[in-house]
C-alpha atoms as a PDB file:
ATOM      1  CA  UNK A   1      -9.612 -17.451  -0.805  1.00  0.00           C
ATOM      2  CA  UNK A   2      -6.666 -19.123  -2.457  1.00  0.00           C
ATOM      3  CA  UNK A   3      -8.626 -20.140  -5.461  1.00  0.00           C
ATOM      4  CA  UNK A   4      -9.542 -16.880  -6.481  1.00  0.00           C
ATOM      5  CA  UNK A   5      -6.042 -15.370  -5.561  1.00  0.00           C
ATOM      6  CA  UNK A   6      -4.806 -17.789  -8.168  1.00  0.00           C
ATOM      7  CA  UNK A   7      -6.922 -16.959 -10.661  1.00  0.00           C
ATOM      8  CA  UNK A   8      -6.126 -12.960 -10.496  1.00  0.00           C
ATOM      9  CA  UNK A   9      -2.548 -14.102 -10.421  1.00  0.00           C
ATOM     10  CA  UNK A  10      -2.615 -15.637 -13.631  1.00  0.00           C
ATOM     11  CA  UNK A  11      -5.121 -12.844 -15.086  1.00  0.00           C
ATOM     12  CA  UNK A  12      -2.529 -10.113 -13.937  1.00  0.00           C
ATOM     13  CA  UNK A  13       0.688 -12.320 -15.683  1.00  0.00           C
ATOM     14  CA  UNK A  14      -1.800 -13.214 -18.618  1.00  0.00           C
ATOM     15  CA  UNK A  15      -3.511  -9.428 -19.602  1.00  0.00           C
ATOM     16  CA  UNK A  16      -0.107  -7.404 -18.454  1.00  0.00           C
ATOM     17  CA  UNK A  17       2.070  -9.878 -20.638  1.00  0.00           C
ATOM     18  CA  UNK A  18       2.600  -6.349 -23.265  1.00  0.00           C
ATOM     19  CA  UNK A  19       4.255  -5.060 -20.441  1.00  0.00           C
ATOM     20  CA  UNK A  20       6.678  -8.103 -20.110  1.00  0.00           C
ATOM     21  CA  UNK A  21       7.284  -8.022 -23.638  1.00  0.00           C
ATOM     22  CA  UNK A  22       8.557  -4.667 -23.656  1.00  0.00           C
ATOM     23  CA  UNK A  23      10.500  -5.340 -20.458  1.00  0.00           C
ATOM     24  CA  UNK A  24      11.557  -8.991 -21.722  1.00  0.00           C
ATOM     25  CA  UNK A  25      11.220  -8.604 -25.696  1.00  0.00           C
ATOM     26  CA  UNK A  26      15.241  -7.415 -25.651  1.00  0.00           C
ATOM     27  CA  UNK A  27      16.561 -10.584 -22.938  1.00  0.00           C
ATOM     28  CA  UNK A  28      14.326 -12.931 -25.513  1.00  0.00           C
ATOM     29  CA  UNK A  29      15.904 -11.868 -28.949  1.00  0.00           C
ATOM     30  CA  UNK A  30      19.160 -12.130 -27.235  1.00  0.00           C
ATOM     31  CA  UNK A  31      18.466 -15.267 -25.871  1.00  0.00           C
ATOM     32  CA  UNK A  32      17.153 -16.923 -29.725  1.00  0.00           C
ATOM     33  CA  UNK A  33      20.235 -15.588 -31.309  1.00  0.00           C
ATOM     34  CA  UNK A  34      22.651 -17.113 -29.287  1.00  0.00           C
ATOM     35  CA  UNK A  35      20.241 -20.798 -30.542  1.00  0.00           C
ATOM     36  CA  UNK A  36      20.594 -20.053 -33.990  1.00  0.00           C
ATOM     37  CA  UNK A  37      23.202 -23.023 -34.527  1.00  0.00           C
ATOM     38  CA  UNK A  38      20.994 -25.658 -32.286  1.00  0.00           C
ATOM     39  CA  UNK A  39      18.099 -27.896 -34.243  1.00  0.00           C
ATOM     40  CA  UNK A  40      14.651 -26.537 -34.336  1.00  0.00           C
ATOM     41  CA  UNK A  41      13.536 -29.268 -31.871  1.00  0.00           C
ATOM     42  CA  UNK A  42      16.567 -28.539 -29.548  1.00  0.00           C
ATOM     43  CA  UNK A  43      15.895 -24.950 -29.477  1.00  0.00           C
ATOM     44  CA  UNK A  44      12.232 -25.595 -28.452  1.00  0.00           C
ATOM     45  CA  UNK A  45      13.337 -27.956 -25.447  1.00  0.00           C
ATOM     46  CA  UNK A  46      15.987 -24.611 -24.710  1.00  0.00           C
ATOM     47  CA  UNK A  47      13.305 -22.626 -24.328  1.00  0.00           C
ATOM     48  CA  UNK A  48      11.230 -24.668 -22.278  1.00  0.00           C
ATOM     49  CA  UNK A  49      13.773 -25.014 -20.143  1.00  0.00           C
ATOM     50  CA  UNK A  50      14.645 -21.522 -19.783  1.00  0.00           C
ATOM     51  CA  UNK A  51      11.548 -20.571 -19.318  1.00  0.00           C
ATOM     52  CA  UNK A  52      10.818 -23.409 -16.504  1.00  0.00           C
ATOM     53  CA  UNK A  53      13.912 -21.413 -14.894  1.00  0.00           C
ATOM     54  CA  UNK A  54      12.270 -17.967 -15.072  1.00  0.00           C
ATOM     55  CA  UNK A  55       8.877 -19.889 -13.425  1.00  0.00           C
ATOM     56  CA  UNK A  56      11.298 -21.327 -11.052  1.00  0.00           C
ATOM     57  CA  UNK A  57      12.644 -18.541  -9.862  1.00  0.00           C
ATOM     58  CA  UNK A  58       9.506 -16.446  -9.313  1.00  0.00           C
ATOM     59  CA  UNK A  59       8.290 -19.570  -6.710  1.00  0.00           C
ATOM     60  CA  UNK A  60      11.539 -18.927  -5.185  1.00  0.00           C
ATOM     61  CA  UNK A  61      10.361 -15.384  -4.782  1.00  0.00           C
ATOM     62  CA  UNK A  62       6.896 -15.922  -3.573  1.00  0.00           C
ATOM     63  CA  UNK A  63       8.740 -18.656  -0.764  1.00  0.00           C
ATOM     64  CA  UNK A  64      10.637 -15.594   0.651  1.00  0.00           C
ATOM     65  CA  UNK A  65       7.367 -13.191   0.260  1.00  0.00           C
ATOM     66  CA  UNK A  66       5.535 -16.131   2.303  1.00  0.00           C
ATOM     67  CA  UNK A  67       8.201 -16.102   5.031  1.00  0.00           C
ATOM     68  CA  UNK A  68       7.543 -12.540   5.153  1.00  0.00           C
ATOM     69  CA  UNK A  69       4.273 -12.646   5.229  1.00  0.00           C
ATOM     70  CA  UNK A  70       3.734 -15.498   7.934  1.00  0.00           C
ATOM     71  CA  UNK A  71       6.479 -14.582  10.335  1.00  0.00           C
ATOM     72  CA  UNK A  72       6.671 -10.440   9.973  1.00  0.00           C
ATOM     73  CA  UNK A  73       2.829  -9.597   8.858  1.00  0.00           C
ATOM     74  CA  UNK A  74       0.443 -12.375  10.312  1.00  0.00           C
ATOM     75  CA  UNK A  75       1.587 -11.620  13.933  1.00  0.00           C
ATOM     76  CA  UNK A  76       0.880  -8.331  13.836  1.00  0.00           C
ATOM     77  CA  UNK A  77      -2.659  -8.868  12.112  1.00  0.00           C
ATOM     78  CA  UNK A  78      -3.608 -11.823  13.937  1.00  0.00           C
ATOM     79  CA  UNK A  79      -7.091 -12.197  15.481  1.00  0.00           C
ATOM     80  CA  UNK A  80      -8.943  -9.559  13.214  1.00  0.00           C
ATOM     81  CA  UNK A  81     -10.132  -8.658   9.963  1.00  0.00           C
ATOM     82  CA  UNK A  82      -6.792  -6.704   9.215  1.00  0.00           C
ATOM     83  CA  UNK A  83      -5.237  -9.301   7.120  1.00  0.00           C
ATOM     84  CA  UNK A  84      -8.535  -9.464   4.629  1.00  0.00           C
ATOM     85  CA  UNK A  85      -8.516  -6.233   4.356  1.00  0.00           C
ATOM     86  CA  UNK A  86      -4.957  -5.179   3.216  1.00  0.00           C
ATOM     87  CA  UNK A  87      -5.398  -7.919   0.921  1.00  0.00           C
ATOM     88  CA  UNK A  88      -8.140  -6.136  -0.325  1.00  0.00           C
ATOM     89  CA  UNK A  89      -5.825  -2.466  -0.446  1.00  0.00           C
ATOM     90  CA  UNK A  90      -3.492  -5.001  -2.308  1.00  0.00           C
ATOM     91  CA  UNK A  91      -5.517  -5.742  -5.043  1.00  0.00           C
ATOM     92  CA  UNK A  92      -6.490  -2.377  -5.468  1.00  0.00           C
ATOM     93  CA  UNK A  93      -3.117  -1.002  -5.875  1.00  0.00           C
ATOM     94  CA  UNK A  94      -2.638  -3.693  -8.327  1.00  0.00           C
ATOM     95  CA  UNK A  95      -5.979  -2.595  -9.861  1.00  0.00           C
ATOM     96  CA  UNK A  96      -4.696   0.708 -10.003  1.00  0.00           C
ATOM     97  CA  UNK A  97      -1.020  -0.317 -11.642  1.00  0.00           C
ATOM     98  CA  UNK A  98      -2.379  -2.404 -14.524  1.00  0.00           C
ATOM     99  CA  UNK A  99      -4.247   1.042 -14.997  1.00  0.00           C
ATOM    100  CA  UNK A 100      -1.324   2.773 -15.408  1.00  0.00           C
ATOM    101  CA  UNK A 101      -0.711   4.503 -12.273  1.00  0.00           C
ATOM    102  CA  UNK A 102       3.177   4.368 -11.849  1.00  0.00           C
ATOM    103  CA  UNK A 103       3.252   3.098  -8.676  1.00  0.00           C
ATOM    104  CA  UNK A 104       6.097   0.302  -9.068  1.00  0.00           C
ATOM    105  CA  UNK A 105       8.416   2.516 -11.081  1.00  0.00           C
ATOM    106  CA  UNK A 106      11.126   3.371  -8.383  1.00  0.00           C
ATOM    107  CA  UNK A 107      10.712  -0.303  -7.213  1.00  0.00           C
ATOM    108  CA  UNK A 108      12.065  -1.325 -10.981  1.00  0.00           C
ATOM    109  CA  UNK A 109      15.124   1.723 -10.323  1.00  0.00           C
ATOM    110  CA  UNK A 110      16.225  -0.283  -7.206  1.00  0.00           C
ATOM    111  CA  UNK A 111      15.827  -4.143  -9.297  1.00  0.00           C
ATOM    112  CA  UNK A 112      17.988  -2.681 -12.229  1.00  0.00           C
ATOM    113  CA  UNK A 113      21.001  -1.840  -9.766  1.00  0.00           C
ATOM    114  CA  UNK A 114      20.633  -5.342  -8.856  1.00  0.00           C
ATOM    115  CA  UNK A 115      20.168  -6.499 -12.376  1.00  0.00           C
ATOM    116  CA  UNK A 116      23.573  -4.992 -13.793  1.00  0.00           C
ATOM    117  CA  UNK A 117      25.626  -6.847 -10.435  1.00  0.00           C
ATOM    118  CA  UNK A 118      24.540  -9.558 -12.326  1.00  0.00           C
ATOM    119  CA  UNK A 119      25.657  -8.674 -15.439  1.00  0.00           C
ATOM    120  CA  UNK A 120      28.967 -10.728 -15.294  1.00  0.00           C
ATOM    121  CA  UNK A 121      26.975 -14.213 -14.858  1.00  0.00           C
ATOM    122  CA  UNK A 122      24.560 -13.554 -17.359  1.00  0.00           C
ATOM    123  CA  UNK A 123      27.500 -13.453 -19.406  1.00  0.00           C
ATOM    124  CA  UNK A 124      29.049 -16.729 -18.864  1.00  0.00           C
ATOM    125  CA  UNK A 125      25.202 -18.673 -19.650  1.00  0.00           C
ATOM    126  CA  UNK A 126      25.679 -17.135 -23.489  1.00  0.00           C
ATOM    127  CA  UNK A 127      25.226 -19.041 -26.370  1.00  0.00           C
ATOM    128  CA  UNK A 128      22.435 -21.128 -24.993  1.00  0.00           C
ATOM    129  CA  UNK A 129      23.272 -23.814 -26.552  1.00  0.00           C
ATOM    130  CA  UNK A 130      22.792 -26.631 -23.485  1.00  0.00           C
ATOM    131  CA  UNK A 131      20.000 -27.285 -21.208  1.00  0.00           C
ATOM    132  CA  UNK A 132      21.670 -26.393 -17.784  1.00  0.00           C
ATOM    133  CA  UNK A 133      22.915 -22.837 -19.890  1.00  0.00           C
ATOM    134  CA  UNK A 134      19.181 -22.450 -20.248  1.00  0.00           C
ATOM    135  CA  UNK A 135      18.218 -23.297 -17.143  1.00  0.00           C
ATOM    136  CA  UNK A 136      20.838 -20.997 -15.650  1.00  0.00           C
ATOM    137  CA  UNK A 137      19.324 -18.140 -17.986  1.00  0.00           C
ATOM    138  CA  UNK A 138      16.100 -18.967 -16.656  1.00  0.00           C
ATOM    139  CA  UNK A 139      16.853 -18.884 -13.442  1.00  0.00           C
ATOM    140  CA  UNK A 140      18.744 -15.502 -13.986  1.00  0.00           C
ATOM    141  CA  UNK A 141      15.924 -13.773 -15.633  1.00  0.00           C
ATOM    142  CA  UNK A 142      13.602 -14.320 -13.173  1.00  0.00           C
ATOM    143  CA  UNK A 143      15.070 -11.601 -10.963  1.00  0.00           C
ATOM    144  CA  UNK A 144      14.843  -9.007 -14.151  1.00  0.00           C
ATOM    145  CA  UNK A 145      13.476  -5.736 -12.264  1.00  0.00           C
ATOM    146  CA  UNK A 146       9.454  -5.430 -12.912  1.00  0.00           C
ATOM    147  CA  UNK A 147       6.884  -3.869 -11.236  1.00  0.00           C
ATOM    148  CA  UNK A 148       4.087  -6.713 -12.399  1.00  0.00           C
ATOM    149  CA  UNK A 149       6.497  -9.347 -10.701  1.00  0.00           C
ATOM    150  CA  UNK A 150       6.397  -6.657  -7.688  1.00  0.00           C
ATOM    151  CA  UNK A 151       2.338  -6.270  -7.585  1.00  0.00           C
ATOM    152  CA  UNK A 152       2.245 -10.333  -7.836  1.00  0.00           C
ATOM    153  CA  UNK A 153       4.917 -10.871  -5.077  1.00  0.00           C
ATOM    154  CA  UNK A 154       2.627  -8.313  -2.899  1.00  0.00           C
ATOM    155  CA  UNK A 155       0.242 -10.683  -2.971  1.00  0.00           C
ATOM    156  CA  UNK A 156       2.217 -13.103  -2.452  1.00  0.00           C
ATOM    157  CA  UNK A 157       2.830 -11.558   0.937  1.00  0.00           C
ATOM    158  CA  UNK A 158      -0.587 -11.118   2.066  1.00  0.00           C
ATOM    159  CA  UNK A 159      -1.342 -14.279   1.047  1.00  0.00           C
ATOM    160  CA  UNK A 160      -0.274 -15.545   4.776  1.00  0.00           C
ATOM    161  CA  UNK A 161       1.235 -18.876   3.522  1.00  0.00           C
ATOM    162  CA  UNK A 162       4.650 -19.947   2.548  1.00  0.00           C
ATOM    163  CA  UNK A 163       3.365 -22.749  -0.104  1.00  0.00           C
ATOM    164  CA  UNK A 164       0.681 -20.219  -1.401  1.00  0.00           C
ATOM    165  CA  UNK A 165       3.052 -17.736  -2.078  1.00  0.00           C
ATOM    166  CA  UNK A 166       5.512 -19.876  -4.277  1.00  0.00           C
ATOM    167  CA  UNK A 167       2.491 -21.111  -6.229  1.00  0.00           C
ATOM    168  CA  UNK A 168       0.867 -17.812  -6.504  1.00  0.00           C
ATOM    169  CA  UNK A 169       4.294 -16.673  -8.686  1.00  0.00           C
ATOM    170  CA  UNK A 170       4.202 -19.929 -10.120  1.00  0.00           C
ATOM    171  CA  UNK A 171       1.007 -19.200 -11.935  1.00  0.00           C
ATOM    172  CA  UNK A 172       1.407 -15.278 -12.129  1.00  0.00           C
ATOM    173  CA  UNK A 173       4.343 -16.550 -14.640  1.00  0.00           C
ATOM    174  CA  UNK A 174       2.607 -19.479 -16.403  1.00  0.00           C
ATOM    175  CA  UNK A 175       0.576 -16.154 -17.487  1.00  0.00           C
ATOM    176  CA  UNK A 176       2.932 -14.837 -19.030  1.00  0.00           C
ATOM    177  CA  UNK A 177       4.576 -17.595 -20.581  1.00  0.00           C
ATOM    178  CA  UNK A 178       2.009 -17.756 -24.036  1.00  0.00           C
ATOM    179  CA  UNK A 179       3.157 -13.794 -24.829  1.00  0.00           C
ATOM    180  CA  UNK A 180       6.723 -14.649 -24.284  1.00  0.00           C
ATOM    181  CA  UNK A 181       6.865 -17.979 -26.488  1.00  0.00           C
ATOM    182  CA  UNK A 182       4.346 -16.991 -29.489  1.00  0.00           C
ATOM    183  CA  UNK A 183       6.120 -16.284 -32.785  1.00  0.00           C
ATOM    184  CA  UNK A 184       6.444 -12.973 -33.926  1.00  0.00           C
ATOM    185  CA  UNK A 185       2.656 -12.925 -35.852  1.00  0.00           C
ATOM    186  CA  UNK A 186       0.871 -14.440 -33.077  1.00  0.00           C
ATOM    187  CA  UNK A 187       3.063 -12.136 -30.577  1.00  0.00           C
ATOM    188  CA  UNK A 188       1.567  -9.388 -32.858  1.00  0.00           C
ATOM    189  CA  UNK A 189      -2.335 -10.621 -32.790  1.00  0.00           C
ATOM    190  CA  UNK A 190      -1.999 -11.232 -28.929  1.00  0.00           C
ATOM    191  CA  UNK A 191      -0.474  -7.389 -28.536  1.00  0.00           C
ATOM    192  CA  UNK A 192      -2.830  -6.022 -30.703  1.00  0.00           C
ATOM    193  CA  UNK A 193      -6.315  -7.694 -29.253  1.00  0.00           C
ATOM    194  CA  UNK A 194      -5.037  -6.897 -25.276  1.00  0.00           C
ATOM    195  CA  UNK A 195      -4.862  -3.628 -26.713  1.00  0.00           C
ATOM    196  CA  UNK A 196      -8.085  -3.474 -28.753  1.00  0.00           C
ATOM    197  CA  UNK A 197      -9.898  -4.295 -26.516  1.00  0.00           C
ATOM    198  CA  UNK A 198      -8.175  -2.698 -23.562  1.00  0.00           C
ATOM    199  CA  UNK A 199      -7.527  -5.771 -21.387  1.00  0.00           C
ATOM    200  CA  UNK A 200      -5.040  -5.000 -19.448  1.00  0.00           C
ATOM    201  CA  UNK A 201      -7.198  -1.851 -18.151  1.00  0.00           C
ATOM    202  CA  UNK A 202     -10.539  -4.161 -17.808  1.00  0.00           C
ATOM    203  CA  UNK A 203      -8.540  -6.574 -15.352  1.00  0.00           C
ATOM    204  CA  UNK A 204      -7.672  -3.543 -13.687  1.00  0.00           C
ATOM    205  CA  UNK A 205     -10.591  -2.995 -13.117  1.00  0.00           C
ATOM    206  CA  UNK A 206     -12.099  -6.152 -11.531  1.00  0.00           C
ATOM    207  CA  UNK A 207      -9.007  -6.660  -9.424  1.00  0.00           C
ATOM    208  CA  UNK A 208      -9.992  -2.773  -8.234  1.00  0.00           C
ATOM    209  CA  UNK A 209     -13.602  -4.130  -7.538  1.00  0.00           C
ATOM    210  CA  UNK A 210     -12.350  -7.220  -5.947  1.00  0.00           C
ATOM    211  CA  UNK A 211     -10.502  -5.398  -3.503  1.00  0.00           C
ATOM    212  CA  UNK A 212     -13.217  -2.925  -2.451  1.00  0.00           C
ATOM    213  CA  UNK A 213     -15.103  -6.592  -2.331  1.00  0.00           C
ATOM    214  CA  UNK A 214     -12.861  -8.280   0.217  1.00  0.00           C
ATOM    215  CA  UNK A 215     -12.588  -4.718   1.849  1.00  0.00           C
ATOM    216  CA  UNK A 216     -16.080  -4.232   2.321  1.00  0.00           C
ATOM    217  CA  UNK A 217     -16.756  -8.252   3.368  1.00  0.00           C
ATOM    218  CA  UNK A 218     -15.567  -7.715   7.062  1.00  0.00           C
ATOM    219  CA  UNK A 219     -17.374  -5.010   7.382  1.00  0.00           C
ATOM    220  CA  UNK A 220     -20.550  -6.008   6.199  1.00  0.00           C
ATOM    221  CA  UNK A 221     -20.230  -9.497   8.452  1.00  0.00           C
ATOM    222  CA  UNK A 222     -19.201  -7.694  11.595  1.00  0.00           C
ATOM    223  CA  UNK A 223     -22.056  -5.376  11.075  1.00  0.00           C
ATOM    224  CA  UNK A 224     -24.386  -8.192  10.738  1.00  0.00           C
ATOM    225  CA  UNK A 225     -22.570  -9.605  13.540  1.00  0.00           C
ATOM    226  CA  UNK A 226     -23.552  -6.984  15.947  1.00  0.00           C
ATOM    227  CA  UNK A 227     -27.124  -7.107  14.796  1.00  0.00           C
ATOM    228  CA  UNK A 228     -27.646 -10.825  15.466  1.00  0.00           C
ATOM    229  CA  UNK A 229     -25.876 -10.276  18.950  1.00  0.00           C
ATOM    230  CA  UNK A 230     -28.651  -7.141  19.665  1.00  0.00           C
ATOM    231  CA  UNK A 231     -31.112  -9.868  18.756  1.00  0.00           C
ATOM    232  CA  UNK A 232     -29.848 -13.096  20.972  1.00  0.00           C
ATOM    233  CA  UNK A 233     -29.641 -10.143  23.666  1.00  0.00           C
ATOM    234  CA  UNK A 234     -33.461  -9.468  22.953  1.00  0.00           C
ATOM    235  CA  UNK A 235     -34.533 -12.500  22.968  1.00  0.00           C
ATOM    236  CA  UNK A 236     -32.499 -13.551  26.103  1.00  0.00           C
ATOM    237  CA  UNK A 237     -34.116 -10.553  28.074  1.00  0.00           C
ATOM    238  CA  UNK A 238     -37.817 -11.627  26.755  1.00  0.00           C
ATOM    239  CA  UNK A 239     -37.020 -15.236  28.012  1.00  0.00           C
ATOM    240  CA  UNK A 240     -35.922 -13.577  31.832  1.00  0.00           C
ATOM    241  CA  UNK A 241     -38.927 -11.321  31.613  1.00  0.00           C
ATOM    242  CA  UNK A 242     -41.003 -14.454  31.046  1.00  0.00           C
ATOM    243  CA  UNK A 243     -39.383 -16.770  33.876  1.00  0.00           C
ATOM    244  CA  UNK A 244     -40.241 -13.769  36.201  1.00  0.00           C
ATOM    245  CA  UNK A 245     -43.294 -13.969  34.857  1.00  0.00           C
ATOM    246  CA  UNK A 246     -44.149 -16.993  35.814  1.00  0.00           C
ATOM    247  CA  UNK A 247     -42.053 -17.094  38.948  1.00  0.00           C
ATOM    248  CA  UNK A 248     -44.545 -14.217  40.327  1.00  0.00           C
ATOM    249  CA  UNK A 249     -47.674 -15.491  39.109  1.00  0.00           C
ATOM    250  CA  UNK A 250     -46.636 -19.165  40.827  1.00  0.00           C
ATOM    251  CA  UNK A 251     -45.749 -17.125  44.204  1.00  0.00           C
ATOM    252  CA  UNK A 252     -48.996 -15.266  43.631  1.00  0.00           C
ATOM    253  CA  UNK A 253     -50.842 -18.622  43.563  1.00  0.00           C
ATOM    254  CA  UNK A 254     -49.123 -20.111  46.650  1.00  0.00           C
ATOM    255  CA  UNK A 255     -50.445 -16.562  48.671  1.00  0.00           C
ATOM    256  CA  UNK A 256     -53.796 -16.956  47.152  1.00  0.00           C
ATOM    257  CA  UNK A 257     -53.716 -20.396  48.369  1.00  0.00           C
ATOM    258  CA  UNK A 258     -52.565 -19.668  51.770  1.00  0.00           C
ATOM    259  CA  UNK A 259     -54.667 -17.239  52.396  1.00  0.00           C
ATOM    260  CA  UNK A 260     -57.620 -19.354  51.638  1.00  0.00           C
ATOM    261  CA  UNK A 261     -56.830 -21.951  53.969  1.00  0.00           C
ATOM    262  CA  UNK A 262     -56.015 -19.755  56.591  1.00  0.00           C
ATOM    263  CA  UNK A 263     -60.067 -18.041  56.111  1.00  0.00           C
ATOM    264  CA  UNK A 264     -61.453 -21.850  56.228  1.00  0.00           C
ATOM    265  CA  UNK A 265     -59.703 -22.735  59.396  1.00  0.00           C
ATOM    266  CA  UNK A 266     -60.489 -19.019  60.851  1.00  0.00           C
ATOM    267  CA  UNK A 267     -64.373 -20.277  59.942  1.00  0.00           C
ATOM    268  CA  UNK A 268     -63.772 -23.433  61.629  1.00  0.00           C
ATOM    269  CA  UNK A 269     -62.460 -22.494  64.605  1.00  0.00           C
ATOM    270  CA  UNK A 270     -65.546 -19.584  64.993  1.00  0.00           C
ATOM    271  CA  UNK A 271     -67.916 -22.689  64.519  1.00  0.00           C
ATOM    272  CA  UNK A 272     -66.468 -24.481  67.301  1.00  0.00           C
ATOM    273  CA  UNK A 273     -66.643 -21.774  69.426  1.00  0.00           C
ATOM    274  CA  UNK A 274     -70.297 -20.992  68.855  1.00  0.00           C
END
């Protein structure tokens, strides 16, 4: 399951990218202006570096969404097909987000009170003009309120492992990266075909019909379940009926056996008498 979990992690970073641009497009501007007196080469190792930082912290992230998962949620799921479903109702709601549905909107209310606390540090990693500024920046920016880093760090709980989780974030942010680094024209063809083509809303959609998928699995395998047990039970009972069977017919033998002997010697003995 983790394969596939990774893939729709970097499908929902990849095709909800316009979303992180509008979120992130202001943090990135700021972040080339204050490069503008570093070397093109420099700035290009800068933001690498930052962006490592972002990637960074989002493992960090999906490490504390892991704990949660494995010591909080996996208890209380354990031994049934719970945990596959509710990542199924995961996926959905994800589904259903990348629609449109506002779902994650309060969550990004709450992120932003955190987000201005941190105001006052994100100050002091301005201009980023050294690597361990950008990595700092990096680092910092990964905690920017958004509901996509929300729906990915859901999954990252449900996922029901700590490792899984970090690298689920991991490469729900590697998704992201190729909107976030293009230059303005290619930014502009990448925004434009998502949109064309309505993307975004098409990986919706298969993450909707994956869920009802993993939802419907269980079900389908337990039913199946109970119809091969209905069939071991038949077949058991036909195998009793048959060693009765043959019990009876054997005891049925051993009378008609008996009782012959028992007529010869009766014959015998009438013989002797005459």
């Amino acid at each position: 399951m983790t394969t596939p979990l990774l893939l729709a992690a970097f499908a929902m970073g990849f095709f909800g990218s316009p979303h992180c641009l509008g979120m992130c497009g202001g943090l990135v501007t700021a972040f080339g202006l204050s490069m503008q007196e570093v070397s093109p080469l420099k700035k290009r190792g800068l933001i690498a570096t930052y962006h490592f930082g972002r990637l960074v912290s989002y493992s960090i992230l999906g490490v504390i969404a892991g704990i949660v998962g494995t010591t909080v949620l996996a208890p209380l799921l354990m031994g049934n097909s719970t945990p596959r479903i509710l990542l199924g109702l995961v996926l959905v709601f994800i589904g259903l987000s990348m629609l449109g549905m506002p779902f994650l909107n309060k969550l990004e209310k709450v992120g932003m009170g955190v987000w201005k606390k941190l105001s006052p540090i994100r100050q002091k990693v301005f201009p980023i003009t050294t690597f361990p500024r950008a990595l700092a920046a990096g680092l910092l920016w990964g905690f920017l309120p958004c509901g996509l880093v929300y729906g990915a760090l859901l999954m990252a709980v449900v996922g029901n492992d700590i490792a899984t989780g970090a690298l689920l974030m991991f490469v729900f942010g590697l998704g992201t990266v190729p909107m976030l680094v293009a230059t303005q024209e290619t930014v502009g063809w990448l925004h434009k075909q998502i949109g064309r083509y309505k993307l975004r809303q098409l990986n919706g959609v298969v993450m909707i019909l994956s869920g009802l998928a993993v939802i419907a699995l269980p079900i389908a395998m337990h039913s199946m379940g109970g119809h091969g047990d209905h069939g071991s039970h038949g077949a058991h009972q036909m195998h009793d009926d048959s060693a009765m069977i043959s019990t009876t017919h054997d005891h049925s033998q051993d009378m008609h056996g008996s009782n012959t002997e028992e007529h010869h010697n009766h014959d015998h003995s009438h013989a002797n008498h005459q």
